[in-house]
PDB file of N, CA and C in Angstrom:
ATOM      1  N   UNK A   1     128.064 -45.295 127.833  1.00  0.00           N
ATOM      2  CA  UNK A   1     127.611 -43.914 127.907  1.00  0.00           C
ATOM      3  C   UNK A   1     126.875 -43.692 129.225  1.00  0.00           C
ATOM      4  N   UNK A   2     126.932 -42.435 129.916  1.00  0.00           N
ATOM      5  CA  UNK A   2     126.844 -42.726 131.432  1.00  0.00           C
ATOM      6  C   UNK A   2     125.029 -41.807 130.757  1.00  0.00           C
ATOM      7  N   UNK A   3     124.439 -41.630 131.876  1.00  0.00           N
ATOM      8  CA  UNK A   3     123.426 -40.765 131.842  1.00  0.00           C
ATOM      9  C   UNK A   3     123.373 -39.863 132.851  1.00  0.00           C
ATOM     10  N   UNK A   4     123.056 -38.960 132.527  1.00  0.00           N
ATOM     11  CA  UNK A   4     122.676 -37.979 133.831  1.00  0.00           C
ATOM     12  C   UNK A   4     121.525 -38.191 134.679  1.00  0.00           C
ATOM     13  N   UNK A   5     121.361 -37.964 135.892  1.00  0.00           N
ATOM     14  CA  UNK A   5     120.289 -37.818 136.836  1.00  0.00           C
ATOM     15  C   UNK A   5     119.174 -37.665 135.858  1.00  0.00           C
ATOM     16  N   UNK A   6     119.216 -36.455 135.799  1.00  0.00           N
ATOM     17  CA  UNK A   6     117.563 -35.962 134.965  1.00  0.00           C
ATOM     18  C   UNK A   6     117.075 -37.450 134.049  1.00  0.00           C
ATOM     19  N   UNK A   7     118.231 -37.527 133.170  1.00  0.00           N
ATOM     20  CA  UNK A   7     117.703 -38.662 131.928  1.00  0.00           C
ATOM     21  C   UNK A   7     117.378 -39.719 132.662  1.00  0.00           C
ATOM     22  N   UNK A   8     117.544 -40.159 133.591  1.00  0.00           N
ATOM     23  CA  UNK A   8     117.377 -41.846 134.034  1.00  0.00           C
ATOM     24  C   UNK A   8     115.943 -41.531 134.615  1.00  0.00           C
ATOM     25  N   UNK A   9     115.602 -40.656 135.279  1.00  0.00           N
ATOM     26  CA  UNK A   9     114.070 -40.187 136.014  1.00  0.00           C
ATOM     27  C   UNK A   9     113.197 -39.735 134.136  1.00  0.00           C
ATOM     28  N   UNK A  10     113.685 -39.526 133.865  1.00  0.00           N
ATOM     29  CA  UNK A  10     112.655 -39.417 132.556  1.00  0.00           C
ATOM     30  C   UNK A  10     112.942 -40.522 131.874  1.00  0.00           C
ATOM     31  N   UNK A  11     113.616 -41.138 131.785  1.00  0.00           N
ATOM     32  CA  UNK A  11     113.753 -43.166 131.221  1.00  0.00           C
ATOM     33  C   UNK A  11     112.429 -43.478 131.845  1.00  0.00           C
ATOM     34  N   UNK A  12     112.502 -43.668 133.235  1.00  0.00           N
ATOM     35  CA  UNK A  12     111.684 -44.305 133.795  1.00  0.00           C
ATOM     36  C   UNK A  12     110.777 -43.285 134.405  1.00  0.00           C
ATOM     37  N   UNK A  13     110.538 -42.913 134.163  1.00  0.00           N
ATOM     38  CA  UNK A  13     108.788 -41.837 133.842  1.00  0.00           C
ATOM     39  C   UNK A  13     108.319 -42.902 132.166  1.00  0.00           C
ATOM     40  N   UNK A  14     108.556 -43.035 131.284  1.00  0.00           N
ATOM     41  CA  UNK A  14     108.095 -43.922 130.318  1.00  0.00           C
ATOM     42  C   UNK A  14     108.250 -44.941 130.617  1.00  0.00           C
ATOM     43  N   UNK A  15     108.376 -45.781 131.819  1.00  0.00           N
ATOM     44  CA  UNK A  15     108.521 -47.237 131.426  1.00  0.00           C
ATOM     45  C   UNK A  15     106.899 -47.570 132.185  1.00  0.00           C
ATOM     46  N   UNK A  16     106.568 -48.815 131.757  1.00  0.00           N
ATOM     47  CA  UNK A  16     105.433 -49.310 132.323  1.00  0.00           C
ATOM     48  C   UNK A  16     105.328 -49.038 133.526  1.00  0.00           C
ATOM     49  N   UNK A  17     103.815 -49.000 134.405  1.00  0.00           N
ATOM     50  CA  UNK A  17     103.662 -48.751 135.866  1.00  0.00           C
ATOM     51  C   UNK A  17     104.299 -50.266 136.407  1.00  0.00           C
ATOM     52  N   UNK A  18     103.937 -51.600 135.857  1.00  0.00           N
ATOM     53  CA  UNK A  18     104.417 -52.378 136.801  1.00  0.00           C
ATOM     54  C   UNK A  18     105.942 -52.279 136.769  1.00  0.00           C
ATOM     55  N   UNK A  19     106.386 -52.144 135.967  1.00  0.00           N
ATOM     56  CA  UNK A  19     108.143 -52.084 135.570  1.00  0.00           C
ATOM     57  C   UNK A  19     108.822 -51.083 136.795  1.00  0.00           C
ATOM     58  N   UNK A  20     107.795 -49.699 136.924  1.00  0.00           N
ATOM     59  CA  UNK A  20     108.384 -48.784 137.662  1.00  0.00           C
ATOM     60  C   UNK A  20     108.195 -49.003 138.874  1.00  0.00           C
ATOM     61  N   UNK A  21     107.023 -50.058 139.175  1.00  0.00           N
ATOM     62  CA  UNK A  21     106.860 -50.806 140.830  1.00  0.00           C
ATOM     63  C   UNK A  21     107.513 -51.643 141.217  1.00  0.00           C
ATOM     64  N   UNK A  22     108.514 -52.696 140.054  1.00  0.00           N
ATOM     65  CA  UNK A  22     109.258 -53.426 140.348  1.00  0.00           C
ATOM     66  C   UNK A  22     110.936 -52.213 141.131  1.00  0.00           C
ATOM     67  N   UNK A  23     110.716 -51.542 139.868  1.00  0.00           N
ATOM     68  CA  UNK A  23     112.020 -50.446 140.460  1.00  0.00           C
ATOM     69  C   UNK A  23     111.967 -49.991 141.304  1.00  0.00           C
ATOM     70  N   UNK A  24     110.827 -49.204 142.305  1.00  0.00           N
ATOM     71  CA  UNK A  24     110.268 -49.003 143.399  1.00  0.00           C
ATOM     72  C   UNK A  24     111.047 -50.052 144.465  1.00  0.00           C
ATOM     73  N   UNK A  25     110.356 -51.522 144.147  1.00  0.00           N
ATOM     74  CA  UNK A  25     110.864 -52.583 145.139  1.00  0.00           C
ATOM     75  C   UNK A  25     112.409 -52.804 145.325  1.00  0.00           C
ATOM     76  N   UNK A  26     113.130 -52.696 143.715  1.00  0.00           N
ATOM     77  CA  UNK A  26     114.042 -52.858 144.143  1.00  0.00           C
ATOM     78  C   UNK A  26     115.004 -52.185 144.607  1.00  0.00           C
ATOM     79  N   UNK A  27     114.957 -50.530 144.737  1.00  0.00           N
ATOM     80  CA  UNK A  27     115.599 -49.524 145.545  1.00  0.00           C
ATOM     81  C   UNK A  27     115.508 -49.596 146.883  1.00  0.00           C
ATOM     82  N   UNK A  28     113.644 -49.789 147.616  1.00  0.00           N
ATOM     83  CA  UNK A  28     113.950 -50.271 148.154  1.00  0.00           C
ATOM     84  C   UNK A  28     114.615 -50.658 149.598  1.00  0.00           C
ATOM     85  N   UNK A  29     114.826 -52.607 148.368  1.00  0.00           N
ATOM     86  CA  UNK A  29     115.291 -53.651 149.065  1.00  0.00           C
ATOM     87  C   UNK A  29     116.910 -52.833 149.100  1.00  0.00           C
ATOM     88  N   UNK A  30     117.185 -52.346 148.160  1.00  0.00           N
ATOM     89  CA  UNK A  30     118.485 -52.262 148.133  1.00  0.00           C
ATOM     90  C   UNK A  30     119.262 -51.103 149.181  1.00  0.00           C
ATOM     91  N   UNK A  31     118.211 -50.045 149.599  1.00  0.00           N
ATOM     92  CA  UNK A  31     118.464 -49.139 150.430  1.00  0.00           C
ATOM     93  C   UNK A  31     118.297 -49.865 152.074  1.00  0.00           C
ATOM     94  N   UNK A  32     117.232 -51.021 152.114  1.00  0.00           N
ATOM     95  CA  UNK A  32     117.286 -51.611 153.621  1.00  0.00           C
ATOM     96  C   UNK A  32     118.080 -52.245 153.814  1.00  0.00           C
ATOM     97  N   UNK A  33     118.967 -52.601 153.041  1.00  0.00           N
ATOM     98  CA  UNK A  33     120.287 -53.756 152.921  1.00  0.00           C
ATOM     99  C   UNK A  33     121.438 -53.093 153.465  1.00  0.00           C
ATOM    100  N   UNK A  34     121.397 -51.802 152.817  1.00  0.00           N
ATOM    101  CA  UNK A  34     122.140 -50.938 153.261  1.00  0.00           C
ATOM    102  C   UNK A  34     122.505 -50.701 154.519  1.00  0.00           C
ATOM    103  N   UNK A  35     121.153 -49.748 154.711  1.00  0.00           N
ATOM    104  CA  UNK A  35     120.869 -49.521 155.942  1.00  0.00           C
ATOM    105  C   UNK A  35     121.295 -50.988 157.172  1.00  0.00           C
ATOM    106  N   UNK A  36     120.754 -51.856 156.849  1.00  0.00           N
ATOM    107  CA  UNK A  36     121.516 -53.060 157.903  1.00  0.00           C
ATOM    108  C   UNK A  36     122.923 -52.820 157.696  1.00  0.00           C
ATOM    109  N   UNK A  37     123.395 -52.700 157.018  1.00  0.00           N
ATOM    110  CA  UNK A  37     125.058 -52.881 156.845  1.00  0.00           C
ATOM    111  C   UNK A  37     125.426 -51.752 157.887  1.00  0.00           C
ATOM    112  N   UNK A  38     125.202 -50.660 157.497  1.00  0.00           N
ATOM    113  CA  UNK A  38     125.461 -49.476 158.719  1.00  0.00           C
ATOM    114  C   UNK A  38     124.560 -49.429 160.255  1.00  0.00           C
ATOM    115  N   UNK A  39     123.754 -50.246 160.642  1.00  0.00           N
ATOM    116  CA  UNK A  39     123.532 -50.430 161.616  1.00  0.00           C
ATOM    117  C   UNK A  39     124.655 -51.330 162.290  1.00  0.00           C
ATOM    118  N   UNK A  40     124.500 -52.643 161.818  1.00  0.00           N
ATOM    119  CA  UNK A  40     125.781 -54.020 162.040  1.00  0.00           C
ATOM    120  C   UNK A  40     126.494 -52.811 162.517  1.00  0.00           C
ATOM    121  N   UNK A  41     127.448 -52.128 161.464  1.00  0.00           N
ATOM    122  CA  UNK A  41     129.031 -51.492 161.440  1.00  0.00           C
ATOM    123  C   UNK A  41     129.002 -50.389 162.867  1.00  0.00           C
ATOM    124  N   UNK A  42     127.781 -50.050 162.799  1.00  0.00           N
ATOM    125  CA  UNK A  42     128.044 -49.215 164.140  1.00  0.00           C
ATOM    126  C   UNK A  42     127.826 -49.656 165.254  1.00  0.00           C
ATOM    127  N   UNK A  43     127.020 -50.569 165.867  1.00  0.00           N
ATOM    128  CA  UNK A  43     126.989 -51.492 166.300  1.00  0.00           C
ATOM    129  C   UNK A  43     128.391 -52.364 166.650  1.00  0.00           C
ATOM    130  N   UNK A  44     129.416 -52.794 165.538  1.00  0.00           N
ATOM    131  CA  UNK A  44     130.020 -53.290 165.949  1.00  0.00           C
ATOM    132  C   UNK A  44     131.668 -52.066 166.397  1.00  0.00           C
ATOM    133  N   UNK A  45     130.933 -50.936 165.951  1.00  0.00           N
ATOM    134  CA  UNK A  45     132.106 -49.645 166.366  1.00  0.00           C
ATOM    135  C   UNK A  45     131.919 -49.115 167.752  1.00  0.00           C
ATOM    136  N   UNK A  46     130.731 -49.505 168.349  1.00  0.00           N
ATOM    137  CA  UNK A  46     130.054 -49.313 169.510  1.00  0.00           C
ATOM    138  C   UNK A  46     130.463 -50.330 170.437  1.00  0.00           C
ATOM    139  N   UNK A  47     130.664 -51.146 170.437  1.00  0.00           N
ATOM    140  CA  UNK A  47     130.578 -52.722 170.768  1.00  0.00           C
ATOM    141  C   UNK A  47     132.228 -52.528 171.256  1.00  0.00           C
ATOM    142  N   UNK A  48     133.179 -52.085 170.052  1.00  0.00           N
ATOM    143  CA  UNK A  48     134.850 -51.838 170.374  1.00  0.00           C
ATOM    144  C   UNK A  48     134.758 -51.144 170.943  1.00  0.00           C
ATOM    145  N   UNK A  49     134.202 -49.954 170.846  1.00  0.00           N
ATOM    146  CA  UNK A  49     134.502 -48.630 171.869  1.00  0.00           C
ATOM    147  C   UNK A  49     134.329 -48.443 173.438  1.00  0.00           C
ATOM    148  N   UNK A  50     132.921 -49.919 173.789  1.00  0.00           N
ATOM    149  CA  UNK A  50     133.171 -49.832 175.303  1.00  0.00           C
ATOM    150  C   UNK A  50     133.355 -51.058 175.431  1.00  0.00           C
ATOM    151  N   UNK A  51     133.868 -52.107 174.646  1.00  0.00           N
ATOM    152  CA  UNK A  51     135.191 -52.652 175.336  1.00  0.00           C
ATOM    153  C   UNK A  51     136.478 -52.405 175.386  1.00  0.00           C
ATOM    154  N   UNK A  52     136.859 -51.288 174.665  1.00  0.00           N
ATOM    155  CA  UNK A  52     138.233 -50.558 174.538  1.00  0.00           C
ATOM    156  C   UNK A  52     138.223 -49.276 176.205  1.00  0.00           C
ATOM    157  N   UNK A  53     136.928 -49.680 176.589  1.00  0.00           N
ATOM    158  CA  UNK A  53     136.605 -48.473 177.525  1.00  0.00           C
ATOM    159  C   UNK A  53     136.679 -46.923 177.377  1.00  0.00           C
ATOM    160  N   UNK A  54     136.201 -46.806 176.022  1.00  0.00           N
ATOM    161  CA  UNK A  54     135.576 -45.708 175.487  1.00  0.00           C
ATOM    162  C   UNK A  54     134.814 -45.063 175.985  1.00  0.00           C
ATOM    163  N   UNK A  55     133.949 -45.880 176.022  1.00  0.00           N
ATOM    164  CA  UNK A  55     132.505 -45.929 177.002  1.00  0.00           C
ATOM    165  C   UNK A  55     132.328 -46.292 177.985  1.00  0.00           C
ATOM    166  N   UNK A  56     131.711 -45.679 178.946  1.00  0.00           N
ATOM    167  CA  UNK A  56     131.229 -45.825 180.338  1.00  0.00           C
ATOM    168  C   UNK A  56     129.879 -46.610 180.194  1.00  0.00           C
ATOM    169  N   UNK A  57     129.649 -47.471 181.219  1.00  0.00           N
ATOM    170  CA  UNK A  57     128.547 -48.115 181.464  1.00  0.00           C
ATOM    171  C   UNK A  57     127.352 -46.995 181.964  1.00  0.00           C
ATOM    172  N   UNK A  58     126.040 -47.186 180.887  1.00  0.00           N
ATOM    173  CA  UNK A  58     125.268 -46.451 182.008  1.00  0.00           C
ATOM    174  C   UNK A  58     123.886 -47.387 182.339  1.00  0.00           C
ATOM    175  N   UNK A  59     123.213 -47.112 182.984  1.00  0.00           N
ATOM    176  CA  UNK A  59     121.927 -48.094 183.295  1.00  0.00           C
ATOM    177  C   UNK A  59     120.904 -47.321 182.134  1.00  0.00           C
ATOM    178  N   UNK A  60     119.946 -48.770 181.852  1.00  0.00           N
ATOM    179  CA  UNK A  60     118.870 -48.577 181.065  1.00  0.00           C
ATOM    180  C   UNK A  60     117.992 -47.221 181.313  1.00  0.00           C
ATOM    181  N   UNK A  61     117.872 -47.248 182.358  1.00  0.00           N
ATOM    182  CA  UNK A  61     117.180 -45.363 182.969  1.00  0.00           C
ATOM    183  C   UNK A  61     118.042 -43.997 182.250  1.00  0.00           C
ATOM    184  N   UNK A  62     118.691 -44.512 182.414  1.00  0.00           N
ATOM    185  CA  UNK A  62     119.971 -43.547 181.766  1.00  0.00           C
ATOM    186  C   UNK A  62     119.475 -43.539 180.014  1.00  0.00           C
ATOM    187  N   UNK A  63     119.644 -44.373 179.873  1.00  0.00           N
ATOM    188  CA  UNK A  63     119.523 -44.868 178.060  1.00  0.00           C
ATOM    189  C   UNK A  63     118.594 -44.386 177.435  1.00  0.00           C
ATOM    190  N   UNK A  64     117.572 -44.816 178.027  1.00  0.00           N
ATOM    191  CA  UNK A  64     115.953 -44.431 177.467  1.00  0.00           C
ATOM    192  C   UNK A  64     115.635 -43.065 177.482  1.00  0.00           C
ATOM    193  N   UNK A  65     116.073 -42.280 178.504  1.00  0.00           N
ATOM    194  CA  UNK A  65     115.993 -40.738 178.934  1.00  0.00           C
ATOM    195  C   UNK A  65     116.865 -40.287 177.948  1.00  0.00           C
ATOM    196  N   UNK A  66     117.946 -40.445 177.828  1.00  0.00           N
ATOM    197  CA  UNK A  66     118.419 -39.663 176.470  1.00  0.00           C
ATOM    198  C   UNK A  66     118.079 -39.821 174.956  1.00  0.00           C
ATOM    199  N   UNK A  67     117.578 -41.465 174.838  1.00  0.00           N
ATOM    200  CA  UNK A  67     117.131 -41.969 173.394  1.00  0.00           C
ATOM    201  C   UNK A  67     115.718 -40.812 173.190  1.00  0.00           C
ATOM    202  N   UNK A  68     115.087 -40.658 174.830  1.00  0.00           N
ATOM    203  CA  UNK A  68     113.934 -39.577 174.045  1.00  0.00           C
ATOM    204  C   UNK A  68     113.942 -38.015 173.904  1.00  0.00           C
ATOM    205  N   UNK A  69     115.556 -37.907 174.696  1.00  0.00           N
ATOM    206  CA  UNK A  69     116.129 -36.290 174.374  1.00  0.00           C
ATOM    207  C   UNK A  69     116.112 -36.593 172.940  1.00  0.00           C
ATOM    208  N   UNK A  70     116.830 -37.460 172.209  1.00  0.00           N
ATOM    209  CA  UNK A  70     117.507 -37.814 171.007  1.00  0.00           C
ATOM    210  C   UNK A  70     116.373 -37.451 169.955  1.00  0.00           C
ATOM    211  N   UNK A  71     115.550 -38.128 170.464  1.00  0.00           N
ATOM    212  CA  UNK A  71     114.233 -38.449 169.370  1.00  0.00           C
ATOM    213  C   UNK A  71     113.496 -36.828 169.439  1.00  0.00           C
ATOM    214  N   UNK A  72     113.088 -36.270 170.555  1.00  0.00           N
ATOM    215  CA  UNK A  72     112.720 -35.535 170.386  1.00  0.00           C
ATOM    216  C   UNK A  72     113.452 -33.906 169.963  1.00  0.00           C
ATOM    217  N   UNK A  73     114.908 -33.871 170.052  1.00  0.00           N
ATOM    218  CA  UNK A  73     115.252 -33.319 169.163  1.00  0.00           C
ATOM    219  C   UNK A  73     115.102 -33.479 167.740  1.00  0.00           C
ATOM    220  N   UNK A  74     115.090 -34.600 167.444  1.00  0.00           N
ATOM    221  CA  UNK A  74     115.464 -34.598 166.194  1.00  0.00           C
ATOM    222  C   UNK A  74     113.684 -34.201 165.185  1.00  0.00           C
ATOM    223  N   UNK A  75     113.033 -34.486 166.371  1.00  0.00           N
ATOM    224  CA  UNK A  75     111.432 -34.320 165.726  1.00  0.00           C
ATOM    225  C   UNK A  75     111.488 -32.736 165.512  1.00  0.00           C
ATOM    226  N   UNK A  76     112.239 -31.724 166.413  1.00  0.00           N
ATOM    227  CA  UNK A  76     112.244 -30.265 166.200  1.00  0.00           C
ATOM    228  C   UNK A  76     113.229 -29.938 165.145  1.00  0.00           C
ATOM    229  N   UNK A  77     114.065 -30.796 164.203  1.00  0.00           N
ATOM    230  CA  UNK A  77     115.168 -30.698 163.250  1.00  0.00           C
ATOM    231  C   UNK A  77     116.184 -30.656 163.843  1.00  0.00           C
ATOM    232  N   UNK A  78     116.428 -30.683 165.398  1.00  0.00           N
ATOM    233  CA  UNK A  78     117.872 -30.452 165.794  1.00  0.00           C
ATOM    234  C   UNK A  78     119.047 -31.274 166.116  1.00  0.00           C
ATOM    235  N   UNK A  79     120.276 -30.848 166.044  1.00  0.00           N
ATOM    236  CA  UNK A  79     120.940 -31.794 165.545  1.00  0.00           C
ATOM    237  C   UNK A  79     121.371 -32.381 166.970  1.00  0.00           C
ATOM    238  N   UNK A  80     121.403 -33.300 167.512  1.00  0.00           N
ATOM    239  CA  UNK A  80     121.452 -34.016 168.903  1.00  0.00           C
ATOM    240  C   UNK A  80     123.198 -33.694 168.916  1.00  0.00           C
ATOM    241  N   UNK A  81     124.115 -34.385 168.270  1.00  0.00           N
ATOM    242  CA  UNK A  81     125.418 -34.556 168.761  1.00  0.00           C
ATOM    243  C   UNK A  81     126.496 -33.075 168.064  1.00  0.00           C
TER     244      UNK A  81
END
């Protein structure tokens, strides 16, 4: 029997506080795991793309100046690409 969203957040609204800190931990571990997996994968889609010569070489000056266009768009909500 599957549960809906709502029911599983009110399951665990009653379960013990340590029970719900263990669940805490293990989302999570399980969301940073993730997250590595899609770093690796792009990383290694990045990696093909300028050795396929996708990509142009640029210098670190180059890099950093846009990583803080990047960042600081994204601090105003906007969408960089």
């Amino acid at each position: 029997m599957a549960m809906t969203f709502e029911q599983v957040v009110e399951t665990i609204r009653q379960f013990p506080a340590e029970q719900q800190e263990m669940l805490i931990d293990l989302i999570h571990g399980w969301r940073t795991e993730a997250r590595r997996r899609e770093i690796a994968r792009d990383a290694q889609e990045s990696l093909a793309a300028f050795r396929s010569g996708q990509l142009e070489p640029q210098s670190a000056q180059t890099a950093i100046t846009e990583l803080r266009q990047f960042s600081e768009g994204q601090e105003c909500g906007e969408n960089w690409l």
